[in-house]
Protein backbone atom coordinates (compact mmCIF):
# COMPACT_ATOMS: atom_id res chain seq x y z
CA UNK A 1 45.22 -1.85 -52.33
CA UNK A 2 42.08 -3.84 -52.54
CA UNK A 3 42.08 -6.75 -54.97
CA UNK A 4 45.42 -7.27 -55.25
CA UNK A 5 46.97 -10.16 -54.66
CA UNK A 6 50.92 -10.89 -54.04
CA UNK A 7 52.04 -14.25 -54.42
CA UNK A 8 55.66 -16.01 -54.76
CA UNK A 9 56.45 -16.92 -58.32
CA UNK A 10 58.45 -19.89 -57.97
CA UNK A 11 57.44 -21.00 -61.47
CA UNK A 12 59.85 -20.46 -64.10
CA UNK A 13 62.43 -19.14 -62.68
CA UNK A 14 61.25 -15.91 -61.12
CA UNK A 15 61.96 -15.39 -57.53
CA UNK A 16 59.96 -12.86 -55.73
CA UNK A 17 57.36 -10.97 -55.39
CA UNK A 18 54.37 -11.22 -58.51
CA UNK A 19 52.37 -8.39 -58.68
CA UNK A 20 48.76 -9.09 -60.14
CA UNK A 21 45.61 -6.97 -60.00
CA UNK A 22 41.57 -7.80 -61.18
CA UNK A 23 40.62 -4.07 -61.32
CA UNK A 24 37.17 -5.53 -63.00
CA UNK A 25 35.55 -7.37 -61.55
CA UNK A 26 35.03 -4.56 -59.15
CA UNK A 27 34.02 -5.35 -55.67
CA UNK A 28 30.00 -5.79 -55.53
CA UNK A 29 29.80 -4.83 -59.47
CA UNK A 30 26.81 -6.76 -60.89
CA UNK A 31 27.43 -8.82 -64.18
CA UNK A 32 24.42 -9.77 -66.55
CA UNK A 33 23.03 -12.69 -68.06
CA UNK A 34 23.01 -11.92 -71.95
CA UNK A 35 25.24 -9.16 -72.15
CA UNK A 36 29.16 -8.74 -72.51
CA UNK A 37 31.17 -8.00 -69.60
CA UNK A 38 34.36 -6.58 -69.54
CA UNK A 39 37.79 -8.08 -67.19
CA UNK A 40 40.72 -6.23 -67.10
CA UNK A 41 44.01 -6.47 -64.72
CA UNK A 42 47.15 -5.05 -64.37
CA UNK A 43 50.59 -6.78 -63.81
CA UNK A 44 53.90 -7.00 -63.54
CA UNK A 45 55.83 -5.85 -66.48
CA UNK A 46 59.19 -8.63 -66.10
CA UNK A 47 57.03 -11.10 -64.10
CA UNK A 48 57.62 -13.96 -66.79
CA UNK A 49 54.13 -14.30 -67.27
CA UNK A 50 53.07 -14.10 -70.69
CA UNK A 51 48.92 -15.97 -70.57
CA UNK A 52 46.61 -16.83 -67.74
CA UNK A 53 44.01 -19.37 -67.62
CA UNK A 54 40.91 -17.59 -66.03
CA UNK A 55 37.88 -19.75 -64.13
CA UNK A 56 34.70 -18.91 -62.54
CA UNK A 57 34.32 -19.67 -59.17
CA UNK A 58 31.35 -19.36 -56.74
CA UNK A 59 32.20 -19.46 -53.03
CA UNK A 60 29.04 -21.12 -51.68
CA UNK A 61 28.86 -24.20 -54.42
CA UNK A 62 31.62 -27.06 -55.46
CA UNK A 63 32.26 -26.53 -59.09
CA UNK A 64 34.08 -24.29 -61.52
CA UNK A 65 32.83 -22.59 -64.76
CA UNK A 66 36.45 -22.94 -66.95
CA UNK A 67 36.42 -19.63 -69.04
CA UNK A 68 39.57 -19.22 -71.14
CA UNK A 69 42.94 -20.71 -71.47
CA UNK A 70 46.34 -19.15 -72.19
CA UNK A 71 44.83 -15.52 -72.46
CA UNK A 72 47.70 -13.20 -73.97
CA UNK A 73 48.91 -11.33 -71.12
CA UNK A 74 52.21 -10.43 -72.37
CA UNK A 75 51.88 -6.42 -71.10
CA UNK A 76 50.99 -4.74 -67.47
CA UNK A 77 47.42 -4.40 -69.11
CA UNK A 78 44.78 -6.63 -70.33
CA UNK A 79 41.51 -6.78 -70.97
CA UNK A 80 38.64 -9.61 -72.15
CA UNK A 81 34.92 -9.15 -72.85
CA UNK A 82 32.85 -12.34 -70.96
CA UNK A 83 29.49 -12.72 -72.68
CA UNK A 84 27.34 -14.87 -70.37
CA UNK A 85 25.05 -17.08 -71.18
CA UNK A 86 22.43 -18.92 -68.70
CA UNK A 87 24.77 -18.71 -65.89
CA UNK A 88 23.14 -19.26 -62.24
CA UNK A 89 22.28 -16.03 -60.91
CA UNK A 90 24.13 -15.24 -57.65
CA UNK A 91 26.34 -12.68 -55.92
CA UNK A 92 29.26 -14.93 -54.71
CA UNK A 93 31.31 -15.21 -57.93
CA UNK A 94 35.20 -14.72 -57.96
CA UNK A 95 37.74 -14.94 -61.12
CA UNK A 96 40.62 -17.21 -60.80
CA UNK A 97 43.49 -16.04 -62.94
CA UNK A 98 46.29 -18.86 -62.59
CA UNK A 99 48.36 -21.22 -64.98
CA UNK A 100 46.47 -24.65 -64.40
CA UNK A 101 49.28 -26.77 -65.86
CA UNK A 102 51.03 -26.08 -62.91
CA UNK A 103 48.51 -24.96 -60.49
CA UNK A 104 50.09 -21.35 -59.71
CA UNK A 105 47.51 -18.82 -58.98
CA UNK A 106 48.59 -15.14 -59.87
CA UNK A 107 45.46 -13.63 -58.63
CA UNK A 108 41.25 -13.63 -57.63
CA UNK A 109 38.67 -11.20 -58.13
CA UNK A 110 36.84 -9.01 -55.87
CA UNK A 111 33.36 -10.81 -54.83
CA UNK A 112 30.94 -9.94 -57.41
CA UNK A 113 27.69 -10.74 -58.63
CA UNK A 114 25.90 -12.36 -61.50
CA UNK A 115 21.74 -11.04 -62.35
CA UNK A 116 19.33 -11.90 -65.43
CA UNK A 117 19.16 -9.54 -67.76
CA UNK A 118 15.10 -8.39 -66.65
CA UNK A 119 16.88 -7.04 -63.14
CA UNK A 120 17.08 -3.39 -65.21
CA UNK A 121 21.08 -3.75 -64.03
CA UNK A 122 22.94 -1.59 -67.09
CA UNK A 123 25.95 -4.21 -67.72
CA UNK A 124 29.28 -1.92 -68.34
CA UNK A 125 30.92 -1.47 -71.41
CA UNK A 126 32.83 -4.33 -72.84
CA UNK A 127 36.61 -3.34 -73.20
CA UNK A 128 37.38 -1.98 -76.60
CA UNK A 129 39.88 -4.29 -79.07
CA UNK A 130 39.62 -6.96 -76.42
CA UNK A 131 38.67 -10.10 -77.60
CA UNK A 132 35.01 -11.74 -76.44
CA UNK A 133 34.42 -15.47 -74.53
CA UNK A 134 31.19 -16.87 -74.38
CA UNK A 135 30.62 -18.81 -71.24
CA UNK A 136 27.22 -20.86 -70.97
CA UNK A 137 25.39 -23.02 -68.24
CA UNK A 138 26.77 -23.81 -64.57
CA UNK A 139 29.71 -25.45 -62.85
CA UNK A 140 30.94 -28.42 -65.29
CA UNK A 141 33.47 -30.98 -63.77
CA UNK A 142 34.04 -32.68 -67.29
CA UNK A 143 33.88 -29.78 -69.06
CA UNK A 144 36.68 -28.04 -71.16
CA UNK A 145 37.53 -24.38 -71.50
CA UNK A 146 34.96 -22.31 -73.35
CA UNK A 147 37.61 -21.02 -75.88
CA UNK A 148 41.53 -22.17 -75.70
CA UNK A 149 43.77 -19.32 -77.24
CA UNK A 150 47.09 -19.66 -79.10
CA UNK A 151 49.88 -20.94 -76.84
CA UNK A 152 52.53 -18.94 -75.71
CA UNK A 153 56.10 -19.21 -74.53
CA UNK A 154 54.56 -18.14 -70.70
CA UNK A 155 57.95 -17.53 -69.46
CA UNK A 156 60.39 -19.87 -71.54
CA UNK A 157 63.46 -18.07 -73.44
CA UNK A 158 63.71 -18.47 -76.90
CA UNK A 159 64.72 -18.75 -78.76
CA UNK A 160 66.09 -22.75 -77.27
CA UNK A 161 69.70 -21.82 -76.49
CA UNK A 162 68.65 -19.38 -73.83
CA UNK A 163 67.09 -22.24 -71.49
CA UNK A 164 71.12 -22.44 -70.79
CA UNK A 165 71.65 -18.87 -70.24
CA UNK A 166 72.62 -19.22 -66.36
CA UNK A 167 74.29 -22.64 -67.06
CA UNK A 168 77.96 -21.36 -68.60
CA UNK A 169 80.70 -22.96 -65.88
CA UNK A 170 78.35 -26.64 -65.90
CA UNK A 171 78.40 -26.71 -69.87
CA UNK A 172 82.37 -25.32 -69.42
CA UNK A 173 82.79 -28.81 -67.11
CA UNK A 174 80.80 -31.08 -69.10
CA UNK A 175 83.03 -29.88 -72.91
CA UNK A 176 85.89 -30.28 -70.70
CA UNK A 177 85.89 -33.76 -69.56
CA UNK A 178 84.30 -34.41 -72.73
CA UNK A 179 87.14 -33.61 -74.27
CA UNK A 180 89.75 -35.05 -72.02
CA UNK A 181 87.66 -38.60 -72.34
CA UNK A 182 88.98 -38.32 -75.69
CA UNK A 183 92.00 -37.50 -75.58
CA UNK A 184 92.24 -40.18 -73.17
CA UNK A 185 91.03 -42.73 -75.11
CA UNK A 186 92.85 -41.39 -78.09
CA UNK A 187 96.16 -41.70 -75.90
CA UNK A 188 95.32 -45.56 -75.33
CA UNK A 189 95.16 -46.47 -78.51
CA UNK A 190 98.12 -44.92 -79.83
């Protein structure tokens, strides 16, 4: 299937195959300077992956524009509306949906392209209920993300107890010679 991208999810705990799809972005589509401009992907349901940090890339120049952090992506489906402002015109631009805490990629974008506004290019319609990013200027090394959302638990049981879920027969051990330490040293001192 074209843009999708399988990866191994080693983060987290989840073992196996991710399943992680930029459906727009289509391949070729032509984004617009001043207007919004709807993403939207589709992914696995139980992949542990609850927000995505997304970037804009451009294959034939160093640099990356950041776009949004920890986007909700708690369902198969998601959307976001990109409103772009001043961004250099070109038709080499990718998305980068990955967790950059950690560096894990979950998936890129078909190769698009970005035109001013006076081209006559129709932009398509942003993605109803989705919320909107404004992105401005070119590739920033010391910039920040152009809009940080809420954090999420991206994976992590809660609520705290459940980190120890798969960890029964070590906490079993651990109680155990606890408890024989002090009955141990209980036994000494009588």
């Amino acid at each position: 299937m074209e843009g999708e991208l399988s990866c191994k999810g080693e983060e987290r705990g989840y073992r196996g195959q991710a399943y992680f799809v930029i459906s727009q972005p289509a391949k070729g589509q032509q984004w617009v300077n001043g207007a919004v401009n709807p993403i939207s992907w589709t992914k696995g349901l139980l992949d542990g992956v609850t927000s995505v940090d997304i970037e804009l890339a451009r294959l034939s120049q160093d640099g990356l524009i950041f776009v949004a952090r920890d986007v909700p992506a708690p369902s198969s489906t998601g959307s976001l509306n990109l409103l772009l402002q001043d961004i250099p015109t070109a038709d080499d631009y990718y998305l980068l949906f990955l967790n950059s805490t950690h560096g894990v990629m979950y998936a890129s974008s078909q190769r698009f392209a970005i035109v001013d506004a006076n081209n006559g290019s129709a932009p398509a319609s942003p993605a109803a209920g989705a919320p909107t990013v404004t992105v401005s200027g070119g590739p920033n090394p010391t910039a920040v993300f152009a809009t940080t959302f809420p954090p999420s638990a991206n994976g992590v049981g809660a609520p705290a107890w459940k980190a120890v879920d798969g960890a029964r027969m070590q906490l079993v051990a651990v109680a155990s010679v606890m408890v024989f330490c002090v009955l141990g040293g209980a036994w000494t001192v009588l």
